[in-house]
C-alpha atoms as a PDB file:
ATOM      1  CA  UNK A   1       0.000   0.000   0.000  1.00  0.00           C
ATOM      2  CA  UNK A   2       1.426   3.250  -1.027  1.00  0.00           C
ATOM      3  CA  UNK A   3       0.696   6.890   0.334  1.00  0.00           C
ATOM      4  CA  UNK A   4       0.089   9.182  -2.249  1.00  0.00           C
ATOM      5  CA  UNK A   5      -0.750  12.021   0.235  1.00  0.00           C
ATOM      6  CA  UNK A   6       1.456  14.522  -0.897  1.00  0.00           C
ATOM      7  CA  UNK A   7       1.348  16.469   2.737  1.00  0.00           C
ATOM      8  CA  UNK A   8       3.146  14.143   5.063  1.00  0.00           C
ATOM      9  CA  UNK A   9       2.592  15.063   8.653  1.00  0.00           C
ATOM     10  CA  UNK A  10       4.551  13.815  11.700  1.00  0.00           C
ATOM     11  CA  UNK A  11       2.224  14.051  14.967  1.00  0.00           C
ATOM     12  CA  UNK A  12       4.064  16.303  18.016  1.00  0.00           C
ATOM     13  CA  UNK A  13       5.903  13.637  19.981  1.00  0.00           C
ATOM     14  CA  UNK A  14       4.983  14.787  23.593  1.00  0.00           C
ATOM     15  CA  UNK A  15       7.104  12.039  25.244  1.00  0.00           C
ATOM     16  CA  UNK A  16       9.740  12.809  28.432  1.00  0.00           C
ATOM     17  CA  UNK A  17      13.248  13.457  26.728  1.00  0.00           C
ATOM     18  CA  UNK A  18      14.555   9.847  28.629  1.00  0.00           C
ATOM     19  CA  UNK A  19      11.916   7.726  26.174  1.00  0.00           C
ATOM     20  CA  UNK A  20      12.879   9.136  22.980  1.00  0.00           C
ATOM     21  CA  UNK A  21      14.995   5.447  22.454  1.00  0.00           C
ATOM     22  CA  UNK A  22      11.298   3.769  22.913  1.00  0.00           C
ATOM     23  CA  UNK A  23       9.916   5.581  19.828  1.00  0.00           C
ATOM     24  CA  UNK A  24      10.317   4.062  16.575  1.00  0.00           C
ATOM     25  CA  UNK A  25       9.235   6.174  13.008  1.00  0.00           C
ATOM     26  CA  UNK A  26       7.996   3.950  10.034  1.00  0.00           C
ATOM     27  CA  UNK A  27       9.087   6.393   6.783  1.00  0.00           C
ATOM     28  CA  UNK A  28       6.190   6.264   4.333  1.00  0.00           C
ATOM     29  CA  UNK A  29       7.791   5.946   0.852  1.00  0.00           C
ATOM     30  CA  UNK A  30       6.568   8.358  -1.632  1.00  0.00           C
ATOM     31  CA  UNK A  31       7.855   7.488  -5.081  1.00  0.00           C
ATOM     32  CA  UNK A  32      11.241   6.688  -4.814  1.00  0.00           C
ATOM     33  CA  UNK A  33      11.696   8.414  -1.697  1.00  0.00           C
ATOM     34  CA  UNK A  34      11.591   7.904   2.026  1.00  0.00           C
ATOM     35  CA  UNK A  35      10.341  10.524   4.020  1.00  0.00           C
ATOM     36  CA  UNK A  36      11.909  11.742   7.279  1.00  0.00           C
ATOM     37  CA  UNK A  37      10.344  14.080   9.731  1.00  0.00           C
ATOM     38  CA  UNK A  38      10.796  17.509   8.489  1.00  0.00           C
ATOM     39  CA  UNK A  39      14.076  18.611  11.047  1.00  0.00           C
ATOM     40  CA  UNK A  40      15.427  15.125  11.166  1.00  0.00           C
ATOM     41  CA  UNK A  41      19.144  15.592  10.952  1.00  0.00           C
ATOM     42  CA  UNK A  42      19.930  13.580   8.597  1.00  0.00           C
ATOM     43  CA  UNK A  43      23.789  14.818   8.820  1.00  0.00           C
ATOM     44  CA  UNK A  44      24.502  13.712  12.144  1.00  0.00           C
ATOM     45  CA  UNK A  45      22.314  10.411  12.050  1.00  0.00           C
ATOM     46  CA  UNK A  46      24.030   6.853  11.880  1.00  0.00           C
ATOM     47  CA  UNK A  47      22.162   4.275   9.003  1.00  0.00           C
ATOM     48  CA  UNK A  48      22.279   0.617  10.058  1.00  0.00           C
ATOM     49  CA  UNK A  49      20.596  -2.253   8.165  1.00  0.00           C
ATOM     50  CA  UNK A  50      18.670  -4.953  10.033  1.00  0.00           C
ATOM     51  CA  UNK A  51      17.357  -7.992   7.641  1.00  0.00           C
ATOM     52  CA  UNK A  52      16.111  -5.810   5.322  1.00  0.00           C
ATOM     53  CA  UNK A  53      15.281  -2.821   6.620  1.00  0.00           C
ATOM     54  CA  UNK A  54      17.229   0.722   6.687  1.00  0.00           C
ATOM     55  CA  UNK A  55      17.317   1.661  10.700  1.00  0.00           C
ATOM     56  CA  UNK A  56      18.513   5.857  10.915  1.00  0.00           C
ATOM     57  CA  UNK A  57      19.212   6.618  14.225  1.00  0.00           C
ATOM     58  CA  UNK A  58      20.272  10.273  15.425  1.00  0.00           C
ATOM     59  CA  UNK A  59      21.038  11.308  18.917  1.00  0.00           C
ATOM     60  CA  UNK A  60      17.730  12.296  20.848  1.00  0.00           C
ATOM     61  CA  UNK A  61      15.371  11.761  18.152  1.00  0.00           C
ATOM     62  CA  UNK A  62      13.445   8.464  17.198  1.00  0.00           C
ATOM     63  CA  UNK A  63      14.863   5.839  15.517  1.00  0.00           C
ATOM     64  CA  UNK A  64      13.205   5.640  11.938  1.00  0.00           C
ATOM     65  CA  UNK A  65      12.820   2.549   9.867  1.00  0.00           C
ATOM     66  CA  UNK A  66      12.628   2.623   5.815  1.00  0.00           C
ATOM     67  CA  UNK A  67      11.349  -1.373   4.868  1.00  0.00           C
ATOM     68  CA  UNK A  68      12.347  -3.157   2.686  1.00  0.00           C
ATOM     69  CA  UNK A  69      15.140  -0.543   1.717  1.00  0.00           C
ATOM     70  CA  UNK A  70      18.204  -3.003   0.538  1.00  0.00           C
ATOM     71  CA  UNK A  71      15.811  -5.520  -0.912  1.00  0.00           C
ATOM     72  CA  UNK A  72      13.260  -4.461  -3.727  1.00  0.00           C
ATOM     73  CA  UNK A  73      11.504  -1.181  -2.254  1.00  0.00           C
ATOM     74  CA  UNK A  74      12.613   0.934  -5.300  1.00  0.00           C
ATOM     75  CA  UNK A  75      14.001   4.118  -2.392  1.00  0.00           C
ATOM     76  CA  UNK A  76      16.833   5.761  -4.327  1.00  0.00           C
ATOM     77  CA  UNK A  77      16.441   8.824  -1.898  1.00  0.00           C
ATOM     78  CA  UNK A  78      15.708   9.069   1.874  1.00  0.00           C
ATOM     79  CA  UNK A  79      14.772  12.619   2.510  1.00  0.00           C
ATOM     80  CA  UNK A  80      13.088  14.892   5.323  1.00  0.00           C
ATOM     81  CA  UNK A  81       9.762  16.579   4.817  1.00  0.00           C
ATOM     82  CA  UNK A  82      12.297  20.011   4.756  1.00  0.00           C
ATOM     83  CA  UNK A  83      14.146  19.305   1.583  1.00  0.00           C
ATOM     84  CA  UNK A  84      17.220  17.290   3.332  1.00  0.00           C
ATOM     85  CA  UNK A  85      18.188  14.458   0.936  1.00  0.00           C
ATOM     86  CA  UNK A  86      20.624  11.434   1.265  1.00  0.00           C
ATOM     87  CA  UNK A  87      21.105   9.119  -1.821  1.00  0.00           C
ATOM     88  CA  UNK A  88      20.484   5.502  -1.659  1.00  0.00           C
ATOM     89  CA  UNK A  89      24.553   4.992  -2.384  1.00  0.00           C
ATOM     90  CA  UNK A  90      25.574   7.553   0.374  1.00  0.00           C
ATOM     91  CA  UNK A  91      23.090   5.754   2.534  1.00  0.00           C
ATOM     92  CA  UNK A  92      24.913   2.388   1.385  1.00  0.00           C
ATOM     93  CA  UNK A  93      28.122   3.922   2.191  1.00  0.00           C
ATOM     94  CA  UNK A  94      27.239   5.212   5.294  1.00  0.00           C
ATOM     95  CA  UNK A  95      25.680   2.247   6.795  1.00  0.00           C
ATOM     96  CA  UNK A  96      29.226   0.089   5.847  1.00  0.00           C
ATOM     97  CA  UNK A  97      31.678   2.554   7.290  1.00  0.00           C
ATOM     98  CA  UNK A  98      34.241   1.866   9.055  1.00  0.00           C
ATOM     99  CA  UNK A  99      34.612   3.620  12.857  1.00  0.00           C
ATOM    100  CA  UNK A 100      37.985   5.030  11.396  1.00  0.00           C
ATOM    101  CA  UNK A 101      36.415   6.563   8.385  1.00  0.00           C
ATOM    102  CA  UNK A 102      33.045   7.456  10.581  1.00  0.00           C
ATOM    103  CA  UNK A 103      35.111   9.517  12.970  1.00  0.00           C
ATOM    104  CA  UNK A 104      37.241  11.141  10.119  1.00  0.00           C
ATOM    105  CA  UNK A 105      33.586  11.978   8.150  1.00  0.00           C
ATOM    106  CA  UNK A 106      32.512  13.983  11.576  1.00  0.00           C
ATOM    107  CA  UNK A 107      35.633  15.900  12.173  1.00  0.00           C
ATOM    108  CA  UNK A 108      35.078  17.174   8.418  1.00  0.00           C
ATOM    109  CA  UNK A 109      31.372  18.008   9.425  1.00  0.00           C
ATOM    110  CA  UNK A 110      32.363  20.364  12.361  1.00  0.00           C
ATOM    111  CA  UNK A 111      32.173  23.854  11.151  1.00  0.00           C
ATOM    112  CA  UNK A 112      35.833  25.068  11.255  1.00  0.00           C
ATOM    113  CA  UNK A 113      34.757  27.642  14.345  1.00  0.00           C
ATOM    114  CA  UNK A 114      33.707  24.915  16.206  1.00  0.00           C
ATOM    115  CA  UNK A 115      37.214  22.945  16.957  1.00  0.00           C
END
């Protein structure tokens, strides 16, 4: 079953900041895309695949699952409902990195006023 709402909403999560881990997000898949919540930061979040399914995970925020996304969903994008996109190969990449090349990725992420 596809959504072909074109207005995605995400509900206000009014939830004390300690159960944010107990949340989990199920993207709905518009096109070719999977759609975060608009604000989602997509540049600090880690991508991990379980069986199938793309897991994004950022630092107090929910954990949000894209199914079926290495198998045959057709996602070439995951994206938030603000604009923020991610291809499918960064996503690949991302989700295979090594801790080495991880850490190396977010010192190159840190504005240089920030060190």
């Amino acid at each position: 079953m596809k959504n072909t709402d074109t207005n995605i909403h995400f509900g206000p999560l009014d939830l004390p900041s300690n159960s944010v881990d107990l949340v989990t997000v199920l993207a709905p898949v518009r096109g070719a895309t999977a759609i975060l919540p608009a604000g989602y930061p997509l540049r600090w979040a880690t991508f991990s695949r379980q069986k199938s399914h793309l897991i994004v995970q950022a630092d107090g925020h929910p954990r949000v699952v894209v199914p079926h996304f290495f198998t045959s969903g057709g996602q070439t994008t995951v994206a938030t409902g603000d604009g923020i996109e991610v291809s499918r190969h960064m996503v690949m990449l991302m989700a295979n990195l090594s801790l080495r090349v991880e850490k190396a990725l977010n010192a190159l992420a840190v504005p240089s006023g920030d060190s």
